[in-house]
C-alpha atoms as a PDB file:
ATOM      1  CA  UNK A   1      -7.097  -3.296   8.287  1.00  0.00           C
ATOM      2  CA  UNK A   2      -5.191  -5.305  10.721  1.00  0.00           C
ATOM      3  CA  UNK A   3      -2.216  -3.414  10.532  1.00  0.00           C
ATOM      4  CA  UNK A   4      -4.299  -0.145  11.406  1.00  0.00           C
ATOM      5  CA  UNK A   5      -6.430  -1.733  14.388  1.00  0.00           C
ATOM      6  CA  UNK A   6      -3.443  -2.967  15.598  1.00  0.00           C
ATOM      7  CA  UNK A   7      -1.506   0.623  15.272  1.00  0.00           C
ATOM      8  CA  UNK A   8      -4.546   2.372  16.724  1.00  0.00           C
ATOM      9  CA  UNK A   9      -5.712   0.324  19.937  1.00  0.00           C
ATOM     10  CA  UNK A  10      -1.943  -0.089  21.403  1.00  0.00           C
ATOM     11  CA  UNK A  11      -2.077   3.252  22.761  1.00  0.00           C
ATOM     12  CA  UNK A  12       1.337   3.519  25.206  1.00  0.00           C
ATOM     13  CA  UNK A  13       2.498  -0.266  23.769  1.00  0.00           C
ATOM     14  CA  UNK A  14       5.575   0.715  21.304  1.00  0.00           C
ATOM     15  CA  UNK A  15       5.969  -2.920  20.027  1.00  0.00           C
ATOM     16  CA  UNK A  16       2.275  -3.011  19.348  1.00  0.00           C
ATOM     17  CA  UNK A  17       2.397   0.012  17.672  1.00  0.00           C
ATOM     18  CA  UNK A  18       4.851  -0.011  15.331  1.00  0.00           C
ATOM     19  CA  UNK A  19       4.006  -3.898  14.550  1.00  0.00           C
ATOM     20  CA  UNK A  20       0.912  -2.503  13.649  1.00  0.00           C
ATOM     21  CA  UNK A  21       2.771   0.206  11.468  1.00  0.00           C
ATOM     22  CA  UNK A  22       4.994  -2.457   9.590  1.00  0.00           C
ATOM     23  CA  UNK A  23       1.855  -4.453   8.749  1.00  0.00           C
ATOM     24  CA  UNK A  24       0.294  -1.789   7.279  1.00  0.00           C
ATOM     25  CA  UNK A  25       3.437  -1.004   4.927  1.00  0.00           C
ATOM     26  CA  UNK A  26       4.004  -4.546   4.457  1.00  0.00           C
ATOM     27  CA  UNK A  27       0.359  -4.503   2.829  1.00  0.00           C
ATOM     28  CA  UNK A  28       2.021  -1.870   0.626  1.00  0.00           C
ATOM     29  CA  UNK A  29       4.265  -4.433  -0.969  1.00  0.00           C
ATOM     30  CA  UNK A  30       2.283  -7.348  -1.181  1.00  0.00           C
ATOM     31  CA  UNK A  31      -0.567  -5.244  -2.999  1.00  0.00           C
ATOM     32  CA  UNK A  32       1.117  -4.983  -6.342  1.00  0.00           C
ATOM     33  CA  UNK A  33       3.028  -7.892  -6.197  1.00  0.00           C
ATOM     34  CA  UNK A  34      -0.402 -10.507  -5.848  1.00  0.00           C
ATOM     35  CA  UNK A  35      -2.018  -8.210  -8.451  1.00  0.00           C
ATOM     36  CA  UNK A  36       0.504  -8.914 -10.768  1.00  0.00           C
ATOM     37  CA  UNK A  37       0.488 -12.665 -10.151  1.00  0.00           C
ATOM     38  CA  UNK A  38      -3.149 -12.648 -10.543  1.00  0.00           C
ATOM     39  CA  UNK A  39      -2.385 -11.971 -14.506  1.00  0.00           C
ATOM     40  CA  UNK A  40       0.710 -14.216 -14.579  1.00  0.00           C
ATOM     41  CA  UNK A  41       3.537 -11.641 -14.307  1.00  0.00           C
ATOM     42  CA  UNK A  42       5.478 -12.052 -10.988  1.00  0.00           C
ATOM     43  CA  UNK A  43       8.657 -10.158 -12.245  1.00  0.00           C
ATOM     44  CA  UNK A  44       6.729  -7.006 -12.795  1.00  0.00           C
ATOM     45  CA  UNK A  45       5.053  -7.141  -9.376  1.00  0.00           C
ATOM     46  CA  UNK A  46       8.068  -7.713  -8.249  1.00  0.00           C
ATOM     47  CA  UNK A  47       9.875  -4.577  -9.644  1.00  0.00           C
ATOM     48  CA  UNK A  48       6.515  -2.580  -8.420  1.00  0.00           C
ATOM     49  CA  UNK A  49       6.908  -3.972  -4.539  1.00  0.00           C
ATOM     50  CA  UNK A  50      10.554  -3.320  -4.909  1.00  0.00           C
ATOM     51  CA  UNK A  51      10.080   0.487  -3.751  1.00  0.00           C
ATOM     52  CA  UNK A  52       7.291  -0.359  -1.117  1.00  0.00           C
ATOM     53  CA  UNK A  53       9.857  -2.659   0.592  1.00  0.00           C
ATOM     54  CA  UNK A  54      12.118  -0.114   0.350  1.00  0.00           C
ATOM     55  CA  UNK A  55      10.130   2.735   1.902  1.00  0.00           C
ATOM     56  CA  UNK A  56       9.098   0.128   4.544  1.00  0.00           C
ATOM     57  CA  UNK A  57      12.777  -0.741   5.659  1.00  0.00           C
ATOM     58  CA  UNK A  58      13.853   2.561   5.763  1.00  0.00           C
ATOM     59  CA  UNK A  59      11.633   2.890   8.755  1.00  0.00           C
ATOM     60  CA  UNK A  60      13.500   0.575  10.573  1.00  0.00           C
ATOM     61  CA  UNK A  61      16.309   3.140  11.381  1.00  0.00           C
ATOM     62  CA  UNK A  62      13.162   5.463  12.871  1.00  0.00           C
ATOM     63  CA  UNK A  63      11.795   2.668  15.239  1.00  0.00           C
ATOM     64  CA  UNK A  64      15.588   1.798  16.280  1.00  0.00           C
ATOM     65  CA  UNK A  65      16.535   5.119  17.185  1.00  0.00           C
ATOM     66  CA  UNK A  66      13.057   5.627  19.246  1.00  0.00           C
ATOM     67  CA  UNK A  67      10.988   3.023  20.045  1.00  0.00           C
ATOM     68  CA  UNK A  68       7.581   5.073  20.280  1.00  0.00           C
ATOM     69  CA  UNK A  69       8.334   7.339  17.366  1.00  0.00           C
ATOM     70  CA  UNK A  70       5.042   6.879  16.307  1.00  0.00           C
ATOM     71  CA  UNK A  71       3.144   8.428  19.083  1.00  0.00           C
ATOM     72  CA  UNK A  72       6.129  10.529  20.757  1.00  0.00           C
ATOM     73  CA  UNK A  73       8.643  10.462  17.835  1.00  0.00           C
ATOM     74  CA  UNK A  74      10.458  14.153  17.083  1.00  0.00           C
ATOM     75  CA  UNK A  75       8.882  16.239  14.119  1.00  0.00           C
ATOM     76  CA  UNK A  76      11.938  15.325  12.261  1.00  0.00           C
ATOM     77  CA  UNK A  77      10.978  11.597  12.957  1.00  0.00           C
ATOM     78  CA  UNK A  78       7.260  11.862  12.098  1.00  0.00           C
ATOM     79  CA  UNK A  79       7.989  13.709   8.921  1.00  0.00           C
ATOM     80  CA  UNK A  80      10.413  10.848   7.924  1.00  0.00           C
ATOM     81  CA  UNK A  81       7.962   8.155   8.804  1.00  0.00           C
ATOM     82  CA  UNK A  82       5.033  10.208   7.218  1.00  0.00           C
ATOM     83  CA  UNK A  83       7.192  10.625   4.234  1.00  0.00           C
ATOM     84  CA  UNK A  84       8.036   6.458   3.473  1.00  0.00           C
ATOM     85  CA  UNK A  85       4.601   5.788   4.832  1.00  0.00           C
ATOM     86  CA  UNK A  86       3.458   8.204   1.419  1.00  0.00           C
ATOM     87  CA  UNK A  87       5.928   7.298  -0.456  1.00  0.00           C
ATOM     88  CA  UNK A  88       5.129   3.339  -0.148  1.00  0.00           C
ATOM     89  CA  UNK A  89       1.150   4.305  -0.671  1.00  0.00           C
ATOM     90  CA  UNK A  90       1.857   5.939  -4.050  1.00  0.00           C
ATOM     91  CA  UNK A  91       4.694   2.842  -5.453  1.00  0.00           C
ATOM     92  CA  UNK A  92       1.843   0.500  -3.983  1.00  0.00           C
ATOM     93  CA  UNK A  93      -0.948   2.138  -6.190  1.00  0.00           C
ATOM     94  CA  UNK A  94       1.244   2.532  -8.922  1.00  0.00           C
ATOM     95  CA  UNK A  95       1.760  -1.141  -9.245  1.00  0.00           C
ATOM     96  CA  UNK A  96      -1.887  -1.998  -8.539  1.00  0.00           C
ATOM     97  CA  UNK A  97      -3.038   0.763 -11.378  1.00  0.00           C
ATOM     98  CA  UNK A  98      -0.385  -0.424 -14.237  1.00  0.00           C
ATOM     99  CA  UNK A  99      -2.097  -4.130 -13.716  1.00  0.00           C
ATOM    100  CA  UNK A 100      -5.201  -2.660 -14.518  1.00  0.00           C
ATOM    101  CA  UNK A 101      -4.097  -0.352 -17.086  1.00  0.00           C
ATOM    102  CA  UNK A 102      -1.645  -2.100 -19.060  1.00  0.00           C
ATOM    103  CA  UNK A 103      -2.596  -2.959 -22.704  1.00  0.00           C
ATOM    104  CA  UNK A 104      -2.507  -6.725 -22.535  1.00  0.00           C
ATOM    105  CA  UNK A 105      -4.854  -6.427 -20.080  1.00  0.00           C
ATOM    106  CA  UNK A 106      -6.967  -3.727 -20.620  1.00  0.00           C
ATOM    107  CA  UNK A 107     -10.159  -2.478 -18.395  1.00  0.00           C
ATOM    108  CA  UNK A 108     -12.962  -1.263 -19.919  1.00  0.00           C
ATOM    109  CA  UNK A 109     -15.511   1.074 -18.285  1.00  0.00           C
ATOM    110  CA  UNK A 110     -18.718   2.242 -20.391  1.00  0.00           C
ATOM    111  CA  UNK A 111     -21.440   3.776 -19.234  1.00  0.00           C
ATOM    112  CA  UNK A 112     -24.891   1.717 -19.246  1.00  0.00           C
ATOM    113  CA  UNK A 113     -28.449   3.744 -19.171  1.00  0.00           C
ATOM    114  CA  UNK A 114     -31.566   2.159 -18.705  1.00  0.00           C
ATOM    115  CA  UNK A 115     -35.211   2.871 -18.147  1.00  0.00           C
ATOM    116  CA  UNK A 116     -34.967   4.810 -14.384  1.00  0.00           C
ATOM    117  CA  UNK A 117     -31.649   3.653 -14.180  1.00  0.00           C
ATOM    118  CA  UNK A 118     -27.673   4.475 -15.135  1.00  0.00           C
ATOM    119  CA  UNK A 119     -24.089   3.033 -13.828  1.00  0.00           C
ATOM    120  CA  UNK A 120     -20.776   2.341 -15.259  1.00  0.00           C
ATOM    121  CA  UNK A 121     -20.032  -1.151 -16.426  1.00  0.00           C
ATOM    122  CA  UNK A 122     -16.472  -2.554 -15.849  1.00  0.00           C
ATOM    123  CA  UNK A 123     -14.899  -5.677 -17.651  1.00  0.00           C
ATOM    124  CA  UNK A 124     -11.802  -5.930 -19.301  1.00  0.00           C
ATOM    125  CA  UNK A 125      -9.534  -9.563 -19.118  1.00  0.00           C
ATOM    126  CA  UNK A 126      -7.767 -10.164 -16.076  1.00  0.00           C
END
């Protein structure tokens, strides 16, 4: 959230901007990596934030090159930036989804009905 109010209300600041950009991707990284710590396994987190960082410093070279690439960058540019920005996302929810998923720690989701009323209920061991 900070990373995207940042991005969006620095209209014609490039710093601001893309500091706002970086926190946002940065959030991409540290997503799977607490997740994972919050069931004790660091090293996998760590493998999961491993392309997020990635994806992240690859934009560097972008914001070098053209300072405001990310309100007056080249199509070329945008679809680069676009295209880590993506590509960071999906590692990111990747990692968060395998915590939830793995077998060790398993999350269950079963349906619940009741007199006027219906919902899913979630548990599972964290």
């Amino acid at each position: 959230m900070v990373g995207g109010t940042l991005a969006a209300t620095q209209r014609g600041s490039a710093s601001g901007t893309e500091a706002g950009w970086f926190a946002i991707e940065s959030g991409f990284t540290v997503a799977p990596l607490v997740a994972h710590g919050l069931v004790n396994e660091w090293v996998r987190g760590a493998v999961f934030a491993a392309v997020p960082t990635a994806t992240t410093l690859a934009t560097v070279p972008v914001f070098v090159a053209t300072p405001a690439s990310v309100e007056h960058g080249t199509l070329t540019q945008q679809r680069i930036m676009w295209g880590l920005f993506c590509g960071g996302l999906a590692a990111s929810m990747a990692g968060v989804i395998d915590t939830a998923f793995a077998p060790a720690r398993a999350l269950q989701v079963a349906p619940i009905l009741g007199n006027g009323s219906a919902g899913l209920v979630i548990g599972g061991t964290l």
